[in-house]
C-alpha atoms as a PDB file:
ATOM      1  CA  UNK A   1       8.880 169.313  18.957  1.00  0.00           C
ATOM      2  CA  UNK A   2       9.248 172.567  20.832  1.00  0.00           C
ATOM      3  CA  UNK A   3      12.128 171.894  23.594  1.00  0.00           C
ATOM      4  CA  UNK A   4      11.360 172.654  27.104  1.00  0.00           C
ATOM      5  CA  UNK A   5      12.348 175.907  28.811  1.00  0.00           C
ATOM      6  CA  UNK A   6      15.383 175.416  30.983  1.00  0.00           C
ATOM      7  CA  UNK A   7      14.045 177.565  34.393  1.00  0.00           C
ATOM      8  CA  UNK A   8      17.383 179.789  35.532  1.00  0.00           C
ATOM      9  CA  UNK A   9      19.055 178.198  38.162  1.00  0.00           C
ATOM     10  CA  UNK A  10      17.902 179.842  41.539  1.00  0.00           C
ATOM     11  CA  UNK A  11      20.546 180.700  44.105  1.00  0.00           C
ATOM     12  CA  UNK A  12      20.319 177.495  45.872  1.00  0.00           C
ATOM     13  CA  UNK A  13      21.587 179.040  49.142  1.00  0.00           C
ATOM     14  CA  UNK A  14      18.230 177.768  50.730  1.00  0.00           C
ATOM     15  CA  UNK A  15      18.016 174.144  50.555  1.00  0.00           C
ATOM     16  CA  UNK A  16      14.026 173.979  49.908  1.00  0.00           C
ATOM     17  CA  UNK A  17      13.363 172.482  46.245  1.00  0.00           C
ATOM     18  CA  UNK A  18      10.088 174.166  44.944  1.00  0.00           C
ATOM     19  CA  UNK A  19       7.275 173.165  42.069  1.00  0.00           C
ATOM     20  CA  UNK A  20       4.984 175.283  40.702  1.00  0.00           C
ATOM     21  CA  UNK A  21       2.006 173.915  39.288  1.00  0.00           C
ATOM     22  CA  UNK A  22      -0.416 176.059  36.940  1.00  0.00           C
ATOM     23  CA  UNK A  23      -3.810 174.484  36.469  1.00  0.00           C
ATOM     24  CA  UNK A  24      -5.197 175.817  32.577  1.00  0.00           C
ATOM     25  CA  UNK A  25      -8.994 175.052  31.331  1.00  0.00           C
ATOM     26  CA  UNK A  26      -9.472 176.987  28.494  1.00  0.00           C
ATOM     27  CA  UNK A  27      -7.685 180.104  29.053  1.00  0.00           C
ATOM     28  CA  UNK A  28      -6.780 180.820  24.997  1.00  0.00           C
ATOM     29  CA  UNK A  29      -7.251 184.583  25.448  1.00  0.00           C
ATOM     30  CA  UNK A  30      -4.945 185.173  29.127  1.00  0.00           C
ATOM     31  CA  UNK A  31      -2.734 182.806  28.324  1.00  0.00           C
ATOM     32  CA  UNK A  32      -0.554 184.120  26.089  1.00  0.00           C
ATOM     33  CA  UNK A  33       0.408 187.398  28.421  1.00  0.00           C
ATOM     34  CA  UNK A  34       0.370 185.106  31.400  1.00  0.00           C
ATOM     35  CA  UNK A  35       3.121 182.362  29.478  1.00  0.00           C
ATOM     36  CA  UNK A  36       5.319 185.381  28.693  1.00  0.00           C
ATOM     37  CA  UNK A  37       5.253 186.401  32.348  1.00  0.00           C
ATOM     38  CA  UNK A  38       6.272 183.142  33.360  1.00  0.00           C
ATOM     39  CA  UNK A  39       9.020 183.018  30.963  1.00  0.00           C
ATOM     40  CA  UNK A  40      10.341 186.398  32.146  1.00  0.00           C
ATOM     41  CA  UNK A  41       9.811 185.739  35.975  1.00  0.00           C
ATOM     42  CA  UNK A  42       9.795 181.768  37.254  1.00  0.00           C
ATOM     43  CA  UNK A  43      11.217 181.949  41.127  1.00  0.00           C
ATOM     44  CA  UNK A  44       9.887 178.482  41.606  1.00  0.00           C
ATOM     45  CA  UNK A  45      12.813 175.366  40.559  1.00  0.00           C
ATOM     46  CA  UNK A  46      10.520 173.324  38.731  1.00  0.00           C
ATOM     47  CA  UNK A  47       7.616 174.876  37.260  1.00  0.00           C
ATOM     48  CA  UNK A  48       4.729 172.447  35.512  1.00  0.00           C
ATOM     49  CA  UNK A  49       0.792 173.302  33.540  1.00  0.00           C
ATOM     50  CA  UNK A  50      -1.937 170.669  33.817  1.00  0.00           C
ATOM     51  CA  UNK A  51      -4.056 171.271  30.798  1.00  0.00           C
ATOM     52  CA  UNK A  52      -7.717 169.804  32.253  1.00  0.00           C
ATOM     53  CA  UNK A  53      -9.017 168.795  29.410  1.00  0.00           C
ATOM     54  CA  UNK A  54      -8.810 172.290  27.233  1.00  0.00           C
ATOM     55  CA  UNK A  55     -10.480 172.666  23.572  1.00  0.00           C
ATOM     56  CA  UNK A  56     -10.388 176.338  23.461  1.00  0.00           C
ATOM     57  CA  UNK A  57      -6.384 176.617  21.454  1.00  0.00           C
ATOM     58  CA  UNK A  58      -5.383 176.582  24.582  1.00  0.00           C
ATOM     59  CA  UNK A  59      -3.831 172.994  24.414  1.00  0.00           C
ATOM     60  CA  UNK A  60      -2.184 174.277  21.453  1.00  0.00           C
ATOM     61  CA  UNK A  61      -0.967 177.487  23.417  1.00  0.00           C
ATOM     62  CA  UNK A  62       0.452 175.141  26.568  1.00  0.00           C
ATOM     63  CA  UNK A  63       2.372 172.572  24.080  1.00  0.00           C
ATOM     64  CA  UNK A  64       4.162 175.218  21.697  1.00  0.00           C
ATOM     65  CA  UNK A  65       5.222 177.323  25.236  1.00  0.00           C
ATOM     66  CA  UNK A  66       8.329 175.103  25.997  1.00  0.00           C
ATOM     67  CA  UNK A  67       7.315 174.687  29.196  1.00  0.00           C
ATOM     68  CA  UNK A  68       6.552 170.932  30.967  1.00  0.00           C
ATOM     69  CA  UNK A  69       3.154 169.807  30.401  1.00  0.00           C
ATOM     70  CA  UNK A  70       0.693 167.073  31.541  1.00  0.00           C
ATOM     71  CA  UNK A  71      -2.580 167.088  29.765  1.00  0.00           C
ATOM     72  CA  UNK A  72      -5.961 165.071  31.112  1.00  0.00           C
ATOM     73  CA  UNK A  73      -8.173 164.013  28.329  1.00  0.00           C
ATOM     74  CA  UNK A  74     -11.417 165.605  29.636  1.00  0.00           C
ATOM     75  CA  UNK A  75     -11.988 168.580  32.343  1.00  0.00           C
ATOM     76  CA  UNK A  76     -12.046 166.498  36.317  1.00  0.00           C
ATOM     77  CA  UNK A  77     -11.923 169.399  38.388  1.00  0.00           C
ATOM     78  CA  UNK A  78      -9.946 171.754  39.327  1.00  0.00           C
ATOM     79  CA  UNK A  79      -8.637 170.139  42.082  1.00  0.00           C
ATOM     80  CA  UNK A  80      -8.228 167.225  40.513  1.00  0.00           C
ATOM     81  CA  UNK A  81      -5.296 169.017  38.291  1.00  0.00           C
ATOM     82  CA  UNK A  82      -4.218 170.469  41.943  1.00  0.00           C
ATOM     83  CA  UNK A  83      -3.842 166.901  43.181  1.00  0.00           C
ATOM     84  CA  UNK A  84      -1.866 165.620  40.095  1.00  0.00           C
ATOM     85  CA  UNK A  85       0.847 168.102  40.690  1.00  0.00           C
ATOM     86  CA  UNK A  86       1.236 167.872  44.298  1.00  0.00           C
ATOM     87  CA  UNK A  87       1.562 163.887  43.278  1.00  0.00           C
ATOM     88  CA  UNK A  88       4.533 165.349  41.133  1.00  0.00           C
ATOM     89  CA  UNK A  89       5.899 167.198  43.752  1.00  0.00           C
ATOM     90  CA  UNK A  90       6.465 164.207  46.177  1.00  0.00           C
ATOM     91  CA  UNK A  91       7.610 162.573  42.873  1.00  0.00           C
ATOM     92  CA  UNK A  92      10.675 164.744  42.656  1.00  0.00           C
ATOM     93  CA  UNK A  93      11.331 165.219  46.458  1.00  0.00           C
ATOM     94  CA  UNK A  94      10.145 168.981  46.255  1.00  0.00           C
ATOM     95  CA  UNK A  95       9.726 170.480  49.553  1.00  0.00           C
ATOM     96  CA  UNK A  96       7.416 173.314  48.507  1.00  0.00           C
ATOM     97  CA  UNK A  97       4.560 173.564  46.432  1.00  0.00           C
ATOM     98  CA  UNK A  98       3.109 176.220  45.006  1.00  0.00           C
ATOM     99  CA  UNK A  99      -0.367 177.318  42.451  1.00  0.00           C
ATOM    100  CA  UNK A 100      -0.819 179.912  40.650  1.00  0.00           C
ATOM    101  CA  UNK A 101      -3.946 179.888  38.478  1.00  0.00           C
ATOM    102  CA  UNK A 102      -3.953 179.877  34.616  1.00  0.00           C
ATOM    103  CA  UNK A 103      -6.522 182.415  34.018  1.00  0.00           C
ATOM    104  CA  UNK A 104      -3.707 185.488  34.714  1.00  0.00           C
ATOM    105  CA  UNK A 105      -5.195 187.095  37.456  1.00  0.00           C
ATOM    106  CA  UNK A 106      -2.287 186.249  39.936  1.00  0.00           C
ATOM    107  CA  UNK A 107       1.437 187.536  38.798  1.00  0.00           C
ATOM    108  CA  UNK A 108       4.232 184.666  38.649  1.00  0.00           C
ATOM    109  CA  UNK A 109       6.116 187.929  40.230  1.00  0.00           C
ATOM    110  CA  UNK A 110       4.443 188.272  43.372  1.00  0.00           C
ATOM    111  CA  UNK A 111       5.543 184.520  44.148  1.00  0.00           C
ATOM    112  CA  UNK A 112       8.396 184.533  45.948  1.00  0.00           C
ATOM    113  CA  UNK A 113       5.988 186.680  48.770  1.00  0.00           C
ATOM    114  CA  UNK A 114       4.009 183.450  48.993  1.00  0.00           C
ATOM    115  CA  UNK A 115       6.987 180.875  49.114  1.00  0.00           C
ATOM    116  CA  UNK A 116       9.770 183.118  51.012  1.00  0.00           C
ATOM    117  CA  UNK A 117       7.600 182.734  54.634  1.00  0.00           C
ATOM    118  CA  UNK A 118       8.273 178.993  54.095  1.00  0.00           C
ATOM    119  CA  UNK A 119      11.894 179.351  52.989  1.00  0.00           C
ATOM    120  CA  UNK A 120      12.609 181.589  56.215  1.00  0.00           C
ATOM    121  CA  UNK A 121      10.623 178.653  58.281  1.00  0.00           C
ATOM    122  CA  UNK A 122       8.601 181.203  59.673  1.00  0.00           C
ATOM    123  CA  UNK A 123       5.366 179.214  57.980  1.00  0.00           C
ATOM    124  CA  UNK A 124       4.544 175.466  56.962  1.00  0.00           C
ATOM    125  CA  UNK A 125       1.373 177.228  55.111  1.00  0.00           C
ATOM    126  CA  UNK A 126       1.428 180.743  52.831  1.00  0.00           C
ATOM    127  CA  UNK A 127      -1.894 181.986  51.688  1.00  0.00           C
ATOM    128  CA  UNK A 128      -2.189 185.505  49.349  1.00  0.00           C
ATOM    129  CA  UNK A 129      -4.505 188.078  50.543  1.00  0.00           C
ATOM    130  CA  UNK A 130      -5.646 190.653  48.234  1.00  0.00           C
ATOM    131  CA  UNK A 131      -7.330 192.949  51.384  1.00  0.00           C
ATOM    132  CA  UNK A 132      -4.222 193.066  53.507  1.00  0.00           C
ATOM    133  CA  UNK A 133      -2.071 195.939  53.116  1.00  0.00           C
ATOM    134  CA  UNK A 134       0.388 195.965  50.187  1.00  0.00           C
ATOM    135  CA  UNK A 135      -2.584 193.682  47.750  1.00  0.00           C
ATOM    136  CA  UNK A 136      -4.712 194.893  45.247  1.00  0.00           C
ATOM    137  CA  UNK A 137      -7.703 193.269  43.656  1.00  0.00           C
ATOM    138  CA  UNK A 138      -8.247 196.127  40.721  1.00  0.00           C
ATOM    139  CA  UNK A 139     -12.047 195.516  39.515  1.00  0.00           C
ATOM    140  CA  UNK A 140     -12.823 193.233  42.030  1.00  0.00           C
ATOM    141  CA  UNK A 141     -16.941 192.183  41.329  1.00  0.00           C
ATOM    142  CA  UNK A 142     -18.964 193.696  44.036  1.00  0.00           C
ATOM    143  CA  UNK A 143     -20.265 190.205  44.952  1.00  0.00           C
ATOM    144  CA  UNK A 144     -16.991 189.073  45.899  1.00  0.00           C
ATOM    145  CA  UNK A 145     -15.890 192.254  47.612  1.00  0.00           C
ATOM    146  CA  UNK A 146     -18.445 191.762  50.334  1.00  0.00           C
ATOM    147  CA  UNK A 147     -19.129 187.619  49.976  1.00  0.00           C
ATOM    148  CA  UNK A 148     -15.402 187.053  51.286  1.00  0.00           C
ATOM    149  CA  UNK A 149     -15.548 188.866  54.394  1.00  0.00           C
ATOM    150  CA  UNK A 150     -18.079 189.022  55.546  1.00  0.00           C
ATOM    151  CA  UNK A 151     -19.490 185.006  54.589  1.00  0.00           C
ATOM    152  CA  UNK A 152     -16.439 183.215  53.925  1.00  0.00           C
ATOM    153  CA  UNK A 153     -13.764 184.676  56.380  1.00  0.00           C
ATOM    154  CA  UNK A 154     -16.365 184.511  59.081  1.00  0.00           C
ATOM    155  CA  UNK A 155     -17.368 181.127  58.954  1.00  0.00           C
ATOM    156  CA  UNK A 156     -13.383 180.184  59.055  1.00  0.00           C
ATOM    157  CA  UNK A 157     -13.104 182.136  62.678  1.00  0.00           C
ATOM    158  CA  UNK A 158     -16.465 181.051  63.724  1.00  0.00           C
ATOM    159  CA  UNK A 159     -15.433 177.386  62.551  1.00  0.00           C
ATOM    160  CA  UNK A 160     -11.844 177.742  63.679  1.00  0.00           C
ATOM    161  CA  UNK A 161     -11.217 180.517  65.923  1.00  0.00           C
ATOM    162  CA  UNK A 162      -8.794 182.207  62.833  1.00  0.00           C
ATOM    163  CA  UNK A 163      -8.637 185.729  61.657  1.00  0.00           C
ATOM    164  CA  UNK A 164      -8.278 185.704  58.323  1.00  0.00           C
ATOM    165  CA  UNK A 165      -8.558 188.271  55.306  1.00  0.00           C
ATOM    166  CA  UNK A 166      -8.810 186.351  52.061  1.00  0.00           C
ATOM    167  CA  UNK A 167      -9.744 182.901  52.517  1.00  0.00           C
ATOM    168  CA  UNK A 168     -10.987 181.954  49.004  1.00  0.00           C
ATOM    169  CA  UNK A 169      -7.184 183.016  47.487  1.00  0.00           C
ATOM    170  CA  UNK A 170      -5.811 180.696  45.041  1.00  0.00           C
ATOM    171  CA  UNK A 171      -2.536 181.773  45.402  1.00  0.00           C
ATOM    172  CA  UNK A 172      -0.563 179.408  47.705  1.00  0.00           C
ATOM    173  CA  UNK A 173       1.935 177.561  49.176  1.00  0.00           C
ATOM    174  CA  UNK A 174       2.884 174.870  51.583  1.00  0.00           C
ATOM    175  CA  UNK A 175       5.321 172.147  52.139  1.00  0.00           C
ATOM    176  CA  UNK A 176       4.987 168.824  51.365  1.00  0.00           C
ATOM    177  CA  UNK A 177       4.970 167.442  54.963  1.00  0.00           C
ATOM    178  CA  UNK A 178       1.277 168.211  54.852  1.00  0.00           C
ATOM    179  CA  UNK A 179       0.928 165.922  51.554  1.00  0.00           C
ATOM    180  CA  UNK A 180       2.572 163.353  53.860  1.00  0.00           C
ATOM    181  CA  UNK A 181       0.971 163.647  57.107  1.00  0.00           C
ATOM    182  CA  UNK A 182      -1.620 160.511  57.104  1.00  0.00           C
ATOM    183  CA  UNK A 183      -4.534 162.789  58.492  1.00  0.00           C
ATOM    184  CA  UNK A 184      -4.622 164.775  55.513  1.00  0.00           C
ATOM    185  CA  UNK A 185      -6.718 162.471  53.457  1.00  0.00           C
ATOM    186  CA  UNK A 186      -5.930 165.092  49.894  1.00  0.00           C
ATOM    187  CA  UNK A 187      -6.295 162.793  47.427  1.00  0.00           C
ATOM    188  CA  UNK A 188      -9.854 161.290  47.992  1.00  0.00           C
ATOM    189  CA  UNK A 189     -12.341 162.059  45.038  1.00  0.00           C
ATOM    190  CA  UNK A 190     -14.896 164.722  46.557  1.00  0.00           C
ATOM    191  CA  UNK A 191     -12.174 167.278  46.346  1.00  0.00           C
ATOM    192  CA  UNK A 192     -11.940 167.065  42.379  1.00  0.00           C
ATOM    193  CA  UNK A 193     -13.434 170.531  42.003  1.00  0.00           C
ATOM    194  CA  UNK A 194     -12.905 173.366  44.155  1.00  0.00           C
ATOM    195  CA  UNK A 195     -12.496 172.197  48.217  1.00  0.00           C
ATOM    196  CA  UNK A 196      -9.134 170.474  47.294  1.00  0.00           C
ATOM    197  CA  UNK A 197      -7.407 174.095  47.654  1.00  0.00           C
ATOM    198  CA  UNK A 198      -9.241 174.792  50.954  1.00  0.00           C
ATOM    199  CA  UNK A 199      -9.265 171.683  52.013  1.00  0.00           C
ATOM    200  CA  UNK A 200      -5.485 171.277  52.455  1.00  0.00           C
ATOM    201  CA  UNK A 201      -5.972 175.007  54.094  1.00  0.00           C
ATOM    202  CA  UNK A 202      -8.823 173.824  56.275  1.00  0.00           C
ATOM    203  CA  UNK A 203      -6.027 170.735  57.585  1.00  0.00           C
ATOM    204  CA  UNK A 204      -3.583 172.911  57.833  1.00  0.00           C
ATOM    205  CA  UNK A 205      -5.019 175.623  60.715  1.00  0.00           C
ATOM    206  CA  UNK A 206      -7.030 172.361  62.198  1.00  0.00           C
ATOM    207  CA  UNK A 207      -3.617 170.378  62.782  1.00  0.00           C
ATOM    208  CA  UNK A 208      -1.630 172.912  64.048  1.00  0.00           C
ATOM    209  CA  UNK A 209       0.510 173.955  60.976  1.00  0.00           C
ATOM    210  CA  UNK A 210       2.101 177.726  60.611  1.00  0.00           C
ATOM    211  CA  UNK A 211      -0.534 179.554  58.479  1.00  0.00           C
ATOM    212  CA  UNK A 212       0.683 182.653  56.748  1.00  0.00           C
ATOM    213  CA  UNK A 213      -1.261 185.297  54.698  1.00  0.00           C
ATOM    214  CA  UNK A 214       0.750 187.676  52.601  1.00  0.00           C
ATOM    215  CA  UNK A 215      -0.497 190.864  50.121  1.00  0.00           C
ATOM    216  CA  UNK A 216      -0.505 189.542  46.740  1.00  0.00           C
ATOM    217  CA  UNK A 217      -3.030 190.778  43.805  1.00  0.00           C
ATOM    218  CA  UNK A 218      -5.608 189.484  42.395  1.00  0.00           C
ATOM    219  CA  UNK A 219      -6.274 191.325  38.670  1.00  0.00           C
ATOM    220  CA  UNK A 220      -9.557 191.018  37.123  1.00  0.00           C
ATOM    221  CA  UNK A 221     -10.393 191.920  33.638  1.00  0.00           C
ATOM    222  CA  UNK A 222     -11.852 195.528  33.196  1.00  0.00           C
ATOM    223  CA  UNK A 223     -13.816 195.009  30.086  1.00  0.00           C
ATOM    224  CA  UNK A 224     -16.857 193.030  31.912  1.00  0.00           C
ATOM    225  CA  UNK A 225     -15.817 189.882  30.843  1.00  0.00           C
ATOM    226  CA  UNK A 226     -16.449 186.865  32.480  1.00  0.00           C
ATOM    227  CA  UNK A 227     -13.806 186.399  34.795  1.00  0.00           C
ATOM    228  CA  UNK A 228     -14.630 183.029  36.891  1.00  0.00           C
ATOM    229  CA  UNK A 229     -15.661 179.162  35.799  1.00  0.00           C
ATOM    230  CA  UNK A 230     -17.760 179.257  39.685  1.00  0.00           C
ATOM    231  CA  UNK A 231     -21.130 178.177  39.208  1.00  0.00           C
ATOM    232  CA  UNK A 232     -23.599 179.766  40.988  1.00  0.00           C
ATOM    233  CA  UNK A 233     -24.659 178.350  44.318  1.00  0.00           C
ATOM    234  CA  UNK A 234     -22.914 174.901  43.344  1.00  0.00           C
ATOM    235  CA  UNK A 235     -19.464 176.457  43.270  1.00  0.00           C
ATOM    236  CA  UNK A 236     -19.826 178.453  45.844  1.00  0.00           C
ATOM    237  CA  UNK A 237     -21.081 175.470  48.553  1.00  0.00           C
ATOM    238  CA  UNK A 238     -18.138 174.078  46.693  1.00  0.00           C
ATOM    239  CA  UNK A 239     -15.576 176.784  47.990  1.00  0.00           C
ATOM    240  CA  UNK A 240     -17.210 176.260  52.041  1.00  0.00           C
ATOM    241  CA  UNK A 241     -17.455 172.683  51.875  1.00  0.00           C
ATOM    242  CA  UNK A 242     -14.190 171.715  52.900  1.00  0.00           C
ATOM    243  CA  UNK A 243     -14.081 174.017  55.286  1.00  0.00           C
ATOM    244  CA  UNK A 244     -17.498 173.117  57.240  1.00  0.00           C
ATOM    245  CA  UNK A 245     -17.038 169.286  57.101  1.00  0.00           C
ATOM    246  CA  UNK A 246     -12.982 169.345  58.721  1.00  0.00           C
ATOM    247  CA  UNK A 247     -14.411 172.624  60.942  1.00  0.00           C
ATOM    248  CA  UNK A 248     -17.084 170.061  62.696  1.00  0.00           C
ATOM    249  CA  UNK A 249     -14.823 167.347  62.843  1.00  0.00           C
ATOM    250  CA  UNK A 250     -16.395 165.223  59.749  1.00  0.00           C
ATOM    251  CA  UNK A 251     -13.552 165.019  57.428  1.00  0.00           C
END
């Protein structure tokens, strides 16, 4: 049995304990650039994959990595894999929690941006941005270039009288007082797919919480290839839900 990866100790002069949790469905072909990254750069203490159900190698890729593993027997959503970490990070007392998707286009070296905010309490809440100055979103699809400002951003300041650049971002972190604060229903079973991320976001500007954005990147794949598991139309009501039903009040 391949022996897990002992993270370097950080410089615990801050006293905030951090896990990183790396959802993976079927990402044989980035993951093996992305798991070297993450060997090479790790700021979080405790750093964990949820393999949702993969059947792609990748499931072979994830156990032989060293790294700490939980694997689901079938695909429940992404935000179902989001939940079961954040479960882990109350498990082990972690004060921050961060993602960072498994399908390589964030960089595990761009996270301390996204955590440091918290660790200098100036934020409860740290979102990436890939439009603010200092990001980059190389090969960005067209679609998204204009759907995220113009749709999504909009109906967050409409909805919630916010400004801000990249609401759709993956890349995040927040501490675990949110996890714990009893109006922030996160584990209930219509956030399974995609409005578990913006849900917690959603709770997070509608209760008051410090909301950050920083510059991070966002790196999609310049050979055409496809580059998101969004359906059409489905995924995409997926991404606003969240945000609609706690912006009127109904969640």
């Amino acid at each position: 049995m391949t022996p897990l990866i002992l993270l370097p100790e950080n410089k615990r002069s801050d006293p905030l304990k951090s896990l990183c949790v790396m959802p993976v469905y079927n990402q044989a072909r980035e993951l093996p650039e992305l798991l070297d990254k993450c060997r090479k750069c790790m700021p979080a203490d405790e750093f964990i994959i949820v393999d949702n159900g993969s059947s792609d190698g990748s499931e072979r890729l994830i156990e032989e990595s060293g790294f700490e593993f939980i694997r689901l027997s079938r695909n429940h959503g992404v935000g179902y894999a989001l939940m079961i970490g954040a479960e882990k990070a109350l498990e082990r007392g972690c004060d921050i929690v961060v993602y960072i998707a498994g399908n390589g286009k964030m960089l595990p070296e761009e996270m301390d941006r996204v955590m440091d905010p918290i660790k200098r309490d100036d934020a409860d809440h740290v979102v990436g941005s890939r439009f603010l100055p200092g990001g980059q979103s190389p090969n960005l699809p067209a679609f998204r270039k204009k759907a995220i400002p113009l749709v999504v951003n909009n109906v967050v300041r409409i909805l919630f009288g916010t400004k801000v650049t990249d609401a759709t971002n993956g890349y995040r972190a927040y501490r675990t007082t949110l996890l714990k604060d009893k109006r922030v229903q996160w584990q209930a079973k219509w956030l399974y797919h995609y409005q578990f991320e913006y849900y917690i976001y959603a709770k997070a500007l509608k209760l008051g919480y410090r909301s950050k954005e920083v510059a991070t990147s966002m790196m999609y794949p310049s050979d055409g290839r496809k580059y998101s598991k969004i359906k059409p139309i489905i995924g995409w009501w997926e991404l606003l839900e969240a945000w609609v039903l706690v912006g009127l009040g109904l969640k």
